[in-house]
Structure formats: C-alpha cells, structure tokens
Protein backbone atom coordinates (compact mmCIF):
# COMPACT_ATOMS: atom_id res chain seq x y z
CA UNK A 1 158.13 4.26 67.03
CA UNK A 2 155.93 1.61 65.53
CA UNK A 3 154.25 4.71 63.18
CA UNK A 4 157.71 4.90 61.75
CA UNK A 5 158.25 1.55 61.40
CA UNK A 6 155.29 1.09 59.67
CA UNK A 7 156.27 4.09 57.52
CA UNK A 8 159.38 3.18 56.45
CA UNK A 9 158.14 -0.53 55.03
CA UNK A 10 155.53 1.43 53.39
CA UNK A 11 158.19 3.26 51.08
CA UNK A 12 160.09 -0.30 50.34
CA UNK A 13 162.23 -0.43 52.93
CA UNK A 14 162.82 -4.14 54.75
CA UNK A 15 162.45 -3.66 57.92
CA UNK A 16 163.44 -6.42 61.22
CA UNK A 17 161.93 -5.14 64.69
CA UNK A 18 164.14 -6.76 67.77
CA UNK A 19 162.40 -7.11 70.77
CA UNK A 20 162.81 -8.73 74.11
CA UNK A 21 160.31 -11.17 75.00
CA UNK A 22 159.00 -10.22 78.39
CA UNK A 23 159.20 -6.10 77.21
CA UNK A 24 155.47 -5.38 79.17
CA UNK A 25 154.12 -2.57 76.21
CA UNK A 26 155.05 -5.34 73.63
CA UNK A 27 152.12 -6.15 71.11
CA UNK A 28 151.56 -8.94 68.36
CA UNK A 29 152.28 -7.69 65.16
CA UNK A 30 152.20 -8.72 61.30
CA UNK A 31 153.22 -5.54 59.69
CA UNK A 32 156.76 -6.14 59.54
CA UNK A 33 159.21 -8.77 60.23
CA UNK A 34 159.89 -9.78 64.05
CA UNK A 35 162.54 -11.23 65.99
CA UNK A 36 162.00 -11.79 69.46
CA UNK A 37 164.37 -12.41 72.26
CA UNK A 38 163.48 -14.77 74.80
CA UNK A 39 164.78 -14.34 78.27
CA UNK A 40 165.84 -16.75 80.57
CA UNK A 41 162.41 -17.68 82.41
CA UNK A 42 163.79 -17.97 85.72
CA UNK A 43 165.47 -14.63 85.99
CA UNK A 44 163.29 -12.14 84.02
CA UNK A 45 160.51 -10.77 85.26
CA UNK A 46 156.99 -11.58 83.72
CA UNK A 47 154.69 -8.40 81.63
CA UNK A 48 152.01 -8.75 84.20
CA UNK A 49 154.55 -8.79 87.52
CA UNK A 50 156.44 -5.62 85.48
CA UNK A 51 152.69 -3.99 85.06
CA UNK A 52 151.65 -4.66 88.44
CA UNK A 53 154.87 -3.53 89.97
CA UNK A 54 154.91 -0.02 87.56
CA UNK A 55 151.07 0.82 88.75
CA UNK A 56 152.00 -0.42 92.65
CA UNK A 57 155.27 2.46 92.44
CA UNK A 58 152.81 4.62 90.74
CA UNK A 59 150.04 4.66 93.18
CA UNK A 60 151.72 4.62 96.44
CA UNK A 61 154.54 7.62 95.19
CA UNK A 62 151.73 9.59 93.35
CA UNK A 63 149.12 9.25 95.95
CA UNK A 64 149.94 8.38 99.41
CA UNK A 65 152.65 10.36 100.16
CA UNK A 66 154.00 14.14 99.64
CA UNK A 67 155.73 14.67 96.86
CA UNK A 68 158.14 17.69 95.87
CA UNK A 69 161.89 17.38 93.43
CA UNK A 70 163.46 16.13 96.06
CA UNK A 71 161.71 13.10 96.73
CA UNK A 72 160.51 12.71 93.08
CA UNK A 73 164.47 13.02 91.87
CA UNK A 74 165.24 9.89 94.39
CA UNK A 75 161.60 7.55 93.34
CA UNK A 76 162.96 8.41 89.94
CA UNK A 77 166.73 7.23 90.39
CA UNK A 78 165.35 4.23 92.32
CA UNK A 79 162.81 3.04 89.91
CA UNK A 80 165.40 3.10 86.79
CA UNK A 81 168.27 1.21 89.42
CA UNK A 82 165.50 -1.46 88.92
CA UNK A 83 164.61 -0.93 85.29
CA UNK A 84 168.89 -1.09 84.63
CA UNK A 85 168.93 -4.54 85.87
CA UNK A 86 165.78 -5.60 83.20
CA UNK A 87 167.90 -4.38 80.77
CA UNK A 88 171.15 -5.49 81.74
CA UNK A 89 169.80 -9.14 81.28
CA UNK A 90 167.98 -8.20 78.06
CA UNK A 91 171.44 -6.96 76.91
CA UNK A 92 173.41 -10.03 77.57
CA UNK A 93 171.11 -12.50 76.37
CA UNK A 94 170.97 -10.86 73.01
CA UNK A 95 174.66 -10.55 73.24
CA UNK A 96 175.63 -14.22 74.46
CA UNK A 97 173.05 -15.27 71.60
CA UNK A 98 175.82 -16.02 68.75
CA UNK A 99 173.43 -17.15 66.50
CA UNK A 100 171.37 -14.47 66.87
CA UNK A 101 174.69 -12.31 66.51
CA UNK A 102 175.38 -14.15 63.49
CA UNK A 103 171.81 -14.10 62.16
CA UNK A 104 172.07 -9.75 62.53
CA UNK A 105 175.41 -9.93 60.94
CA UNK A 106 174.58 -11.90 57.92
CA UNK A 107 171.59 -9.62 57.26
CA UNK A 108 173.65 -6.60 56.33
CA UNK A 109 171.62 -3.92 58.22
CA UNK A 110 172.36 -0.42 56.81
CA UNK A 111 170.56 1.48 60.30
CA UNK A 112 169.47 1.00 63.68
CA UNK A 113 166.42 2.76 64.75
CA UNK A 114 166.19 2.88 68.25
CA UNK A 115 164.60 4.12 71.26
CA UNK A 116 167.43 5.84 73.67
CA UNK A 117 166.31 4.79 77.04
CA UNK A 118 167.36 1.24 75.99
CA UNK A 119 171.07 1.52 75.66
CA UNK A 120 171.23 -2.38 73.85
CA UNK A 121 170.04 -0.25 70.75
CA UNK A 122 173.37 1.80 70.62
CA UNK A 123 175.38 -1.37 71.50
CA UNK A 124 174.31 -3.71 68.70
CA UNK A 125 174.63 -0.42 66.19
CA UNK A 126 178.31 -0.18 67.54
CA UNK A 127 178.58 -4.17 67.29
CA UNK A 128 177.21 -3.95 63.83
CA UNK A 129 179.05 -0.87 62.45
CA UNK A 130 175.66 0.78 60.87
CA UNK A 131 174.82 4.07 61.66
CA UNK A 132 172.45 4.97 64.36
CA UNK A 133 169.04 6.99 64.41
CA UNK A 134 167.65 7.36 68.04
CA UNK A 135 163.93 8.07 68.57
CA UNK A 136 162.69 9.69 71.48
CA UNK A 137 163.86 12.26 73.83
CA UNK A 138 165.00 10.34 76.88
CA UNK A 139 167.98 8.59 77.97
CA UNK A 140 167.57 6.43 80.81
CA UNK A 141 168.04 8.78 83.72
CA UNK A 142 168.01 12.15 81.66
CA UNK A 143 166.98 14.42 79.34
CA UNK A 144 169.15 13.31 76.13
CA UNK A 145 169.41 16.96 75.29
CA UNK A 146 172.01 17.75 78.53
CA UNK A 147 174.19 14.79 76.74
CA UNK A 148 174.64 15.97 72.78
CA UNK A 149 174.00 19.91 73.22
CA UNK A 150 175.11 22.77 74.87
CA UNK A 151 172.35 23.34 78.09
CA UNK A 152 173.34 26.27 79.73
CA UNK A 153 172.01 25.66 83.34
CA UNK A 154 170.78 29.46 83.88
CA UNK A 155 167.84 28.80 81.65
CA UNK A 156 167.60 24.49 81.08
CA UNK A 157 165.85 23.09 84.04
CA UNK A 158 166.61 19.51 84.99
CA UNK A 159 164.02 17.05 84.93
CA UNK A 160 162.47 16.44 88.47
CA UNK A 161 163.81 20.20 89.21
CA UNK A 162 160.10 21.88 88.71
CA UNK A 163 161.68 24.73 87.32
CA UNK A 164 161.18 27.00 84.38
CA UNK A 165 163.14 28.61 82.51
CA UNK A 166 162.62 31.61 84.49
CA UNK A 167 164.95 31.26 87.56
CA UNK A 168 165.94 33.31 90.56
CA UNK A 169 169.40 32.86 91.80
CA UNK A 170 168.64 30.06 94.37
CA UNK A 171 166.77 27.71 91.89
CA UNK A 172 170.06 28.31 89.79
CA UNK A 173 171.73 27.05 92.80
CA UNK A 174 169.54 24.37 92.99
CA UNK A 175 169.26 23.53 88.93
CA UNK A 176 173.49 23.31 89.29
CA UNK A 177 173.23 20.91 92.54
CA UNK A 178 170.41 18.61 91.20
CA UNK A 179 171.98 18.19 87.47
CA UNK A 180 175.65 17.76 89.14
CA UNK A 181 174.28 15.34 92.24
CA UNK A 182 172.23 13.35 89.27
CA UNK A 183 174.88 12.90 86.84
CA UNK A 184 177.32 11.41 89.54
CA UNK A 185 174.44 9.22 91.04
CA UNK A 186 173.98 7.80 87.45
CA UNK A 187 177.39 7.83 85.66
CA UNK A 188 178.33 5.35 89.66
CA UNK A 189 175.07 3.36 90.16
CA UNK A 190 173.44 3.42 86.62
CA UNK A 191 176.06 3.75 83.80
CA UNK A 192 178.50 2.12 85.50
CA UNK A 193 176.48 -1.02 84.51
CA UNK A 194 176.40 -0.27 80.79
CA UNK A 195 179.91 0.83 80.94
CA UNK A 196 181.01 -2.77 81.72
CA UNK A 197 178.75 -3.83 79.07
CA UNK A 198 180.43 -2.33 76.61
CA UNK A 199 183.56 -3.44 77.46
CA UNK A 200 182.84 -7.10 77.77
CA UNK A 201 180.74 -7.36 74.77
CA UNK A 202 182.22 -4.67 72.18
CA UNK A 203 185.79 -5.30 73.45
CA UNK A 204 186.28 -1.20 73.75
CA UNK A 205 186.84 1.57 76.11
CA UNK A 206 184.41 3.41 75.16
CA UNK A 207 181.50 4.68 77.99
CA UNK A 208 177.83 3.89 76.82
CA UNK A 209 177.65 7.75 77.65
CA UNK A 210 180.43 8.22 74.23
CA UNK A 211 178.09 5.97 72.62
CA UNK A 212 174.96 8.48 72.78
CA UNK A 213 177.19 11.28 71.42
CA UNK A 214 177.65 9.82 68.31
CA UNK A 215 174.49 8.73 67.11
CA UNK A 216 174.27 9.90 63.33
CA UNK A 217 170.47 11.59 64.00
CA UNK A 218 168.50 12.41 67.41
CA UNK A 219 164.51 12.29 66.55
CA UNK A 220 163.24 14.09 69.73
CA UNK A 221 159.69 14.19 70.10
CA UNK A 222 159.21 17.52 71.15
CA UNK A 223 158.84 21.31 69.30
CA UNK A 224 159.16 24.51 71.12
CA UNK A 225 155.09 24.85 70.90
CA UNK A 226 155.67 22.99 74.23
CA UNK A 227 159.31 22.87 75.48
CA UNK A 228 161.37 26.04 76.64
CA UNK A 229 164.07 27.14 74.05
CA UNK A 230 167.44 26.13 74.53
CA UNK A 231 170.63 25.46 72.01
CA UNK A 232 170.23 22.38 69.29
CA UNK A 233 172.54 21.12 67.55
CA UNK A 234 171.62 19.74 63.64
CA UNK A 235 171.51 16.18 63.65
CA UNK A 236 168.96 16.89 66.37
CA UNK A 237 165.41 16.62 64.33
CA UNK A 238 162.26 18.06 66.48
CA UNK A 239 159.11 15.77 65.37
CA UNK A 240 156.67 16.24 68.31
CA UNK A 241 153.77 15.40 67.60
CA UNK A 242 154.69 13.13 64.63
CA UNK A 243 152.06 10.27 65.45
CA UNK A 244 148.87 12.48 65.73
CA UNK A 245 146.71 11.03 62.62
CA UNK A 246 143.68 12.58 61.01
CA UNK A 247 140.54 11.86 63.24
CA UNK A 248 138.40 9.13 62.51
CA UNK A 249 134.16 9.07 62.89
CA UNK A 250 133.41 8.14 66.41
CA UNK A 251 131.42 4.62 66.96
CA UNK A 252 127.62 5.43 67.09
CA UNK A 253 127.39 5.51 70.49
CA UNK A 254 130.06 7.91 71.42
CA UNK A 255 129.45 10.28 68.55
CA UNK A 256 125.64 10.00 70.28
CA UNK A 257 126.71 10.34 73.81
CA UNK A 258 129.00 13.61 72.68
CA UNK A 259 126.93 15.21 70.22
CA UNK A 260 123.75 15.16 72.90
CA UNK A 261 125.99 17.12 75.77
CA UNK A 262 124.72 20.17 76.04
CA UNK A 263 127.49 21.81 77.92
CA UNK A 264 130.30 19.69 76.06
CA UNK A 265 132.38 16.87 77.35
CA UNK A 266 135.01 16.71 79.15
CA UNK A 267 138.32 13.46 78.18
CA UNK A 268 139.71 11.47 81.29
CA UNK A 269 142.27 9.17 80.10
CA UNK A 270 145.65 8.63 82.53
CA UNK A 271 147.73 7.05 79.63
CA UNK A 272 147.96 2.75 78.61
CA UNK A 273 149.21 2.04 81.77
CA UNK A 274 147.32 3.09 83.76
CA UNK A 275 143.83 2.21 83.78
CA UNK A 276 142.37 1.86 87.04
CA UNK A 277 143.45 4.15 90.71
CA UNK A 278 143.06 3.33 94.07
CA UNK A 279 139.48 2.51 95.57
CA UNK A 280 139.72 5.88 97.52
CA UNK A 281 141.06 8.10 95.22
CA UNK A 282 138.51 6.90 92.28
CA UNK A 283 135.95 7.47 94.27
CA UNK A 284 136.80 11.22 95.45
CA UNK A 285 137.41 12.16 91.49
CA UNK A 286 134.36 10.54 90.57
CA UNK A 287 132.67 12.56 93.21
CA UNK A 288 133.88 15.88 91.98
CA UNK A 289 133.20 14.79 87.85
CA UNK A 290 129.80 13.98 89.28
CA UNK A 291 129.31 17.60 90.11
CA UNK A 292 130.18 18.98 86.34
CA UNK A 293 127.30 20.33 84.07
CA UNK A 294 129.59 18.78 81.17
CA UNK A 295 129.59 15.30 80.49
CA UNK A 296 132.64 13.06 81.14
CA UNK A 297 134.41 9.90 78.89
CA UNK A 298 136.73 8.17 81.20
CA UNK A 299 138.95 5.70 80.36
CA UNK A 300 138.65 3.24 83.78
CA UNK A 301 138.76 -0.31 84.05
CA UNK A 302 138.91 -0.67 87.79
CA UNK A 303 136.59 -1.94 90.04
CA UNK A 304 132.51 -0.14 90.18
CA UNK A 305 132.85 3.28 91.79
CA UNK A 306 129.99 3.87 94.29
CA UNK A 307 129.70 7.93 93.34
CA UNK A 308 130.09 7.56 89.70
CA UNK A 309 127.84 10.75 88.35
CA UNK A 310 124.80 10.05 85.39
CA UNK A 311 126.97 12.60 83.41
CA UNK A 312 129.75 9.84 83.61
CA UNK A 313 130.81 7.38 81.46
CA UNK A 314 133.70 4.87 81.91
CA UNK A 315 135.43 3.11 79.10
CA UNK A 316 138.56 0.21 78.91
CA UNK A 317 139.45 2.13 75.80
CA UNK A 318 138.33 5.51 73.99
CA UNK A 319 139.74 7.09 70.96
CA UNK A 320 141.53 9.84 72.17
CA UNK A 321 142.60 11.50 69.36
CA UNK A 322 139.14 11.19 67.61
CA UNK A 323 137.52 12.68 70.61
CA UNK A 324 139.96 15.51 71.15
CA UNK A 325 139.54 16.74 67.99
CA UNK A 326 135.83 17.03 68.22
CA UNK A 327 134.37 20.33 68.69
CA UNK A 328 131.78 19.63 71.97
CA UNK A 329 135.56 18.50 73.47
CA UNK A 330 136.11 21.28 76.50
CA UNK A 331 138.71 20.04 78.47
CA UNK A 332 141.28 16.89 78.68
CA UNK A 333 142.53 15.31 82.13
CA UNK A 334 145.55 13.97 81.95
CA UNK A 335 148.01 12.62 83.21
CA UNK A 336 150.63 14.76 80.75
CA UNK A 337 152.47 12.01 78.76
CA UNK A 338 153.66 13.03 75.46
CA UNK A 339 151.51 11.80 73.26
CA UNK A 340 148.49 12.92 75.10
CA UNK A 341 149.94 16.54 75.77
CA UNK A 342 150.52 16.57 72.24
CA UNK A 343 147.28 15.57 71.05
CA UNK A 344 145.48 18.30 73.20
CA UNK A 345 148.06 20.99 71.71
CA UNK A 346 147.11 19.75 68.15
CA UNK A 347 143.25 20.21 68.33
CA UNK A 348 143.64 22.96 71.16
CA UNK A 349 141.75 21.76 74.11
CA UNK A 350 143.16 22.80 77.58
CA UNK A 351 144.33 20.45 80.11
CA UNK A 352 143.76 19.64 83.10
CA UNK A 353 147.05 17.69 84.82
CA UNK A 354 147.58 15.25 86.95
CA UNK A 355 151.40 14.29 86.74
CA UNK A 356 152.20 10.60 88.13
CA UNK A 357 155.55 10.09 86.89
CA UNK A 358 158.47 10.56 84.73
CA UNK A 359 158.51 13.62 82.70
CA UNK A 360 154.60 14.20 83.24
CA UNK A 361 155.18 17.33 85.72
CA UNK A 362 157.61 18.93 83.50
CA UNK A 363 155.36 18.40 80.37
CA UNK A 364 152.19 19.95 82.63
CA UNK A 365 154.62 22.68 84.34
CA UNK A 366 155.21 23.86 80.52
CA UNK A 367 151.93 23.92 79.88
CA UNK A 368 151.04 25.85 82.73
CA UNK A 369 153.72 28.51 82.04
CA UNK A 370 152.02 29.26 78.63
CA UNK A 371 148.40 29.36 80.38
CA UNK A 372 147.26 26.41 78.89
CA UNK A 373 146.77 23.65 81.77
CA UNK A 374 145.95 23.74 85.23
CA UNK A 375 148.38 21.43 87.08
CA UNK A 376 147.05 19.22 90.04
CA UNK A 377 149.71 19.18 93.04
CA UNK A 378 150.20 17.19 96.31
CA UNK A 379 148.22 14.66 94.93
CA UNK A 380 148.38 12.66 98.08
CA UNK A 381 145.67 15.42 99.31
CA UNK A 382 143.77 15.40 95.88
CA UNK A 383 139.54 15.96 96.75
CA UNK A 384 136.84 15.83 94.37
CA UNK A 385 136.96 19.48 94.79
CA UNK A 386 139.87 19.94 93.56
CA UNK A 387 139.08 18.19 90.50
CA UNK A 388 135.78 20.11 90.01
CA UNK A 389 137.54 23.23 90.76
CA UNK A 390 140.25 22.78 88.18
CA UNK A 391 138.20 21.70 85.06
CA UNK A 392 135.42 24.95 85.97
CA UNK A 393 138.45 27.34 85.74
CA UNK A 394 139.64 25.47 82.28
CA UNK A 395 136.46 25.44 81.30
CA UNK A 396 135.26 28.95 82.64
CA UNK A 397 138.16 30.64 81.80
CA UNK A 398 138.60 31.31 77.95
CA UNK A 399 141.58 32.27 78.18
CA UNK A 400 143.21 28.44 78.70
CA UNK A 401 141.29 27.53 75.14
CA UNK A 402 142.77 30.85 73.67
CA UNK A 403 146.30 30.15 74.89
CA UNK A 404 146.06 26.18 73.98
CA UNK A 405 144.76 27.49 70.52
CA UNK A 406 147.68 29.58 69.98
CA UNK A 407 150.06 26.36 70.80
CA UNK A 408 148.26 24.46 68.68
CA UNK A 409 148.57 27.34 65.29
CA UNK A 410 152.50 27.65 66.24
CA UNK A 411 152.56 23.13 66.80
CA UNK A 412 150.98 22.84 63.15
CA UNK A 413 152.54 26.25 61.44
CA UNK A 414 155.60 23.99 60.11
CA UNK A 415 156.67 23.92 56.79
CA UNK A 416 157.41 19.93 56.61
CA UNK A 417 155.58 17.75 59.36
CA UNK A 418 156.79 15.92 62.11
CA UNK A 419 156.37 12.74 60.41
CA UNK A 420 157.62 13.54 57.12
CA UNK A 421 160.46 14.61 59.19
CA UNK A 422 160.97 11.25 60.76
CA UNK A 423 161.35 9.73 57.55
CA UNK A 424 163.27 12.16 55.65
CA UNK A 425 165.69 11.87 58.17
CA UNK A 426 166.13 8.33 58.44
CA UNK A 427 166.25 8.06 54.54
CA UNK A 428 168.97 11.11 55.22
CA UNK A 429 171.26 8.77 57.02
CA UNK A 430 170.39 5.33 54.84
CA UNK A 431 171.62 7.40 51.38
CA UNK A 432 174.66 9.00 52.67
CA UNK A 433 175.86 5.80 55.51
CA UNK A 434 175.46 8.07 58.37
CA UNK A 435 176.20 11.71 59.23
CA UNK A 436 178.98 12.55 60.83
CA UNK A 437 179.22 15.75 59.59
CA UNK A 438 176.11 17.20 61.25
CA UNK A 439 177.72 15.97 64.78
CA UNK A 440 179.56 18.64 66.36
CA UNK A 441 183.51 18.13 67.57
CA UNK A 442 182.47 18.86 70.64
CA UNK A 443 181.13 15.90 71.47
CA UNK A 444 184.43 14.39 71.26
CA UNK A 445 186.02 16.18 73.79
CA UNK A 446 187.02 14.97 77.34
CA UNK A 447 184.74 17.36 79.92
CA UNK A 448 187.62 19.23 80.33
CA UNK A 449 188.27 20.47 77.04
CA UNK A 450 185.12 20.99 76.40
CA UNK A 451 184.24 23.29 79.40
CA UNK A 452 187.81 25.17 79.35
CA UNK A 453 188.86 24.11 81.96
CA UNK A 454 192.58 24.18 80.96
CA UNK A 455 192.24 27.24 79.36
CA UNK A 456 190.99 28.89 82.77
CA UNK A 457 193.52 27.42 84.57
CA UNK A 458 195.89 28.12 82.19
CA UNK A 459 194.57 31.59 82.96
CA UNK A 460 194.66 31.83 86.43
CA UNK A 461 198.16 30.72 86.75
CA UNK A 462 199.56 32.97 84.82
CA UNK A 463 197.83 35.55 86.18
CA UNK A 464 198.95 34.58 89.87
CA UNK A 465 202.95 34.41 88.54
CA UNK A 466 202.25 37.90 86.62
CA UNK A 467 200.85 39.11 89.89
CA UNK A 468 204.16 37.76 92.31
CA UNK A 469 206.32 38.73 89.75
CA UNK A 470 205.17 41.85 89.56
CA UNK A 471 204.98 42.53 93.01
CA UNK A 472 208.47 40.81 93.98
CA UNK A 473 209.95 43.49 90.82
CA UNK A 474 208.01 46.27 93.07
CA UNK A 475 209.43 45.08 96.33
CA UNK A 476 212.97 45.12 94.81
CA UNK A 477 212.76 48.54 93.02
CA UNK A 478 211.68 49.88 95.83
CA UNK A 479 213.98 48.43 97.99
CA UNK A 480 216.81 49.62 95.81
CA UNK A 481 215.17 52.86 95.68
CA UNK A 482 214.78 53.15 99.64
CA UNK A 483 217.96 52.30 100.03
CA UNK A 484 219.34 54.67 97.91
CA UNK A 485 217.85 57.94 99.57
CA UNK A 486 218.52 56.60 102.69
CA UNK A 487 222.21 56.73 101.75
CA UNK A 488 221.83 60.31 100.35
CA UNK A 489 220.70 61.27 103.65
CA UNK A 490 223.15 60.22 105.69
C-alpha cells in the first residue's frame, strides 16, 4: 500500500497514514504525514515477541508436522483467533482516544484507504462518514471475493481447500463443507468480536461483515494471469502486480557474481519475514542447492550452514525484482507470497514453491495448474533431494519457462496498468464522494433474499398443496364415480 500512498502525495494529494504502534512490518517514514497509535505497553504485544511468535507458528506447522486442508484450515483459524485479539485492542485504543477522534474529525478526510484484513479501517470510515477504498484481497479469515461477489462453489475453491477449479463431485462436497464449517467458525469466534465493536463504538446494528459490502472500491491484487476466473462485480478493480517497478543495475558485486554463472542462477528468497529456517532443515536445502550446476542468491540470515555449496551465496537482503528480471535468472524459490509470485510472472521465470502459510499454497497450486511452478509438499519430509530434484525439472524442462512466459505476455497485455489503476480509482471515488452506484443491491440483502430462499419455499409449498389438492379432488371424483356404477349395478 505504501506505493500508493506515495503515489497519491505525488499528484497533490495530502495524505495522513494511521498506524498502530507495535504493528511488527511497520517502518520509519518521511514521505508523508504519520500518526501513530500507541498501545497500552502492558497489554500489547512487542514487534520482536509478534516476529518471533509468527516464525515459531511458521516453522513448527510448516516443518515438523504433516500438513493437508484439514489441519492447515484449523492452524489458520487459530492463528487469526490470536491476531483478532491484536486488533481488537488496536481498535479500542484508537477508538477510546477522543482526541485522536477529534483530531480525524477536524481534518475533514474525503477517503479511507485501507487494508481489509484490519477491520479498524472500515470502522473509522463508517465513524467518519468518508467513503471507503480497500486494498488488498483478504479479509481476515477469507477470501474478500466470497463476501462482495457471486462465488459459485462448483468452480471457486476456498482457501485452505487445495482445490482447483476443476472439481469432481466429492471435492464439491468438500468445497460446500469447508466454506459453510469456516464461515460459522468465523462469523461465532472471529466476527463476533468486531460485531460488538461496532456496536459499542459506532452506536449501530450493523455486522462488520455489512461493513465490507459497502466499501465504495475493492483494489484486489490479483489478475486472472494467476487466479481462476470467477464472477466480479465493478467496483472490484484487479491491480496485481501494481508494485513491480522497472529494474534497477545490480551492485557490482552481484551483477559480477550473476553475469560470471555459466549455467545461470537460480533466486532463494522466503519473503520479509522470514529470513532464517530451522538448523536441520537449512542444512538439508543447502545440501541439495550445493548439488546444482547453476549458481544460487539466497536471502538467509540464520546461523552458518555447515553444507553451504561454493555455488552458494547467502544474503540479509537481495533485490528481488532487479534480479528476476535479469536474463542469466533460471528459476525462483519461493515461498509464493504475492508479491514474489507476481514478480516471477512479470519477468517470466518459473518457480519453484515452497508454501508456509496463508494463501502461499493456493498462489503455488495456481501456478502449478498453468505449468508454471513445481510445488514442494509435506514439507515436514522435505530432503535436499527434493529441492535439487524440483529446480532440475524447472530448469530442464522448457516448458515451465514457456508456460511462465505466456503468464507473464497475458499479466502485462493490459491496456491501463495495475498502478495507474490504483490511482485512477481512488481519484474515481475522491471526485464523485464515493460510488454507490457501482455496488450491486445485492449486497444489501439478508442471506435469504439473496439466495431465494423464500422464493423456493414459496415454491415448494405450493407445489405440495397443488399436489394434495389435486389428489384429495382425484380421491373424491373417483369416489363419486365408484359409487355411482356401483349403484347402477345393483
């Protein structure tokens, strides 16, 4: 989001970012004006005990124990029970703040840009009667798409199911339980929460889940280059891809180290959060790189790994995006976060996947579908053989690079770009104070109404009185008619 930010101030717009103080991707900034929140010491918890708990979940789910939907649909609802109650206290201190309130109020905002997975964002746009504009894809237990558009279950998968959009009958079956199971789970144990926050602090009935519907514009960062098609509705603005910037020279000694691999190199980087792995585990994959005629740019800043190959070179930070877009580039391991899926789709260099949480395995499985990625599973088991194994077939194979190519000429074959997009849209709902005409009625419906439910049982009723009418008129004519040639007879 901060490449929009930083967009919008560029065309003259005065932009205020509000952020909570202990928020553990939070960086210093001078761009724009800041406002930060500071929680209560004693109850929130610290960037570094956030950090260390995210990578301790990570690690032991990902790599210690078997993992299938089943078990990643409950690590998932379990982890976000505990993110709920971060943001639950971020919410009420920046809504028992009155001079903060105040502060907001007196500033005349004319939009909220937020990310949806913190529901404070819709709140304080609702508090502050300005239009909305949410960026991202992801709510905090779901898909926002299965919330503002028609997803016909047949065909959408749920995230966690590991499904495509391909589906016999009895991952149907299972696509229906998982998305019906989930949304009760969260609307009791997750919502619930928000729900209550909403009516203490906005004095209104209305379900945090009413306040997603009606956000003016959805900015999901996605395209169908990656995702499986499904309905949209118009306020809902596809912009994947929208950060990816022109690539810059590499420092000296990278632009050395790539430009003298014979073979080509090969990008290791599992995503900002994740910059070390367990002893064991590093030392297996490091094992297996080892083994690679290509040389290999990992970003690591764990401990020294005892069979780190001479064709290896670890990093605390590399420029992905600068080194994905060079040509010597044969292969990207990753761990399939958006930005990084997205930036090997742009310059078309297959993947290599090794999902650890989240949406990763959905954003791999995709890529897999469209022969583009190899996707590591059962990581718990994962050898340096495995690893070697998957970036030779990648590698080996041309017809990953051909397939990833062909993403990457229907990503970038758009006739505005995902970040022009962005801001377009955001002007969009500045000049005309929201739009409430590009949100469907639909989304104002009770679930009811909006599945026809009354209708079919409108249906089915009169159908079963048409039906005993019909056969209590039968019984009686033909009673009457019996009767009759009974009498004749005798």
């Amino acid at each position: 989001m901060k490449v929009l930010v930083k967009d919008l101030k560029d065309r003259g717009h005065d932009v205020t970012v509000l952020r909570l103080s202990h928020a553990w991707n939070m960086d210093d900034t001078s761009d724009f004006k800041v406002v930060t929140v500071q929680l209560p010491e004693n109850q929130a918890r610290s960037k570094a005990e956030k950090r260390e708990t995210a990578l301790s979940w990570i690690f032991y789910n990902t790599f210690r124990k078997e993992s299938g939907s089943s078990t990643a649909f409950w690590e998932l609802f379990a982890s976000i029970r505990r993110v709920s109650q971060d943001y639950k206290l971020g919410i009420e201190t920046i809504f028992d703040n009155s001079s903060l309130l105040r502060q907001l109020q007196e500033a005349h905002f004319d939009l909220v840009l937020a990310d949806p997975f913190f529901p404070g964002g819709l709140m304080l746009a609702r508090y502050l009667n300005v239009p909305i504009v949410l960026f991202g894809r992801w709510m905090p237990t779901e898909d926002i798409h299965f919330t503002i558009a028609p997803s016909p279950l047949s065909y959408v998968p749920v995230l966690n199911s590991r499904l495509t959009d391909r589906m016999t009958f009895l991952q149907r079956l299972k696509n229906v339980f998982m998305f019906s199971f989930g949304k009760l789970l969260n609307h009791i144990f997750i919502y619930s929460t928000y729900d209550s926050l909403c009516k203490r602090y906005l004095q209104s009935d209305e379900s945090i889940y009413t306040l997603y519907k009606q956000a003016d514009i959805y900015l999901v960062k996605s395209d169908f280059a990656l995702d499986f098609v499904k309905p949209v509705m118009p306020n809902t603005i596809f912009i994947g891809g929208f950060h990816i910037q022109p690539p810059q020279p590499l420092p000296p000694e990278l632009q050395a180290f790539v430009d003298d691999a014979a073979v080509g190199v090969v990008i290791f980087s599992l995503g900002s959060l994740v910059g070390t792995l367990p002893q064991d585990v590093a030392t297996d994959i490091a094992a297996g790189l080892a083994r690679l005629p290509h040389r290999v740019l990992w970003r690591y800043s764990g401990p020294q790994i005892p069979t780190l190959g001479k064709n290896t070179k670890l990093l605390s930070w590399l420029p992905q995006n600068d080194l994905l877009s060079h040509p010597k580039t044969k292969a990207f391991i990753t761990h399939g976060g958006e930005n990084g899926v997205y930036e090997a789709i742009y310059h078309g260099v297959p993947i290599v996947g090794i999902p650890l949480f989240g949406d990763n395995y959905a954003n791999l499985l995709r890529l897999r579908v469209k022969g583009a990625a190899v996707l590591l599973e059962n990581l718990n088991k994962l050898t340096g053989q495995d690893i070697w194994t998957a970036v030779q077939t990648v590698t080996g194979d041309p017809s990953y690079r051909t397939s990833m190519r062909r993403l990457s000429q229907v990503h970038r074959d758009t006739p505005i770009a995902g970040r022009e997009l962005a801001i377009f849209w955001s002007e969009y709902v500045l000049r005309n104070k929201g739009a409430p005409h590009l949100r469907a009625a639909g989304n104002d419906l009770p679930f009811y109404q909006y599945h026809m439910m009354d209708v079919f049982a409108f249906i089915c009723i009169a159908l079963v009185l048409l039906t005993y009418s019909t056969w209590s008129l039968v019984r009686i004519l033909w009673r009457t008619f019996h009767g009759k040639v009974k009498e004749k007879k005798q």
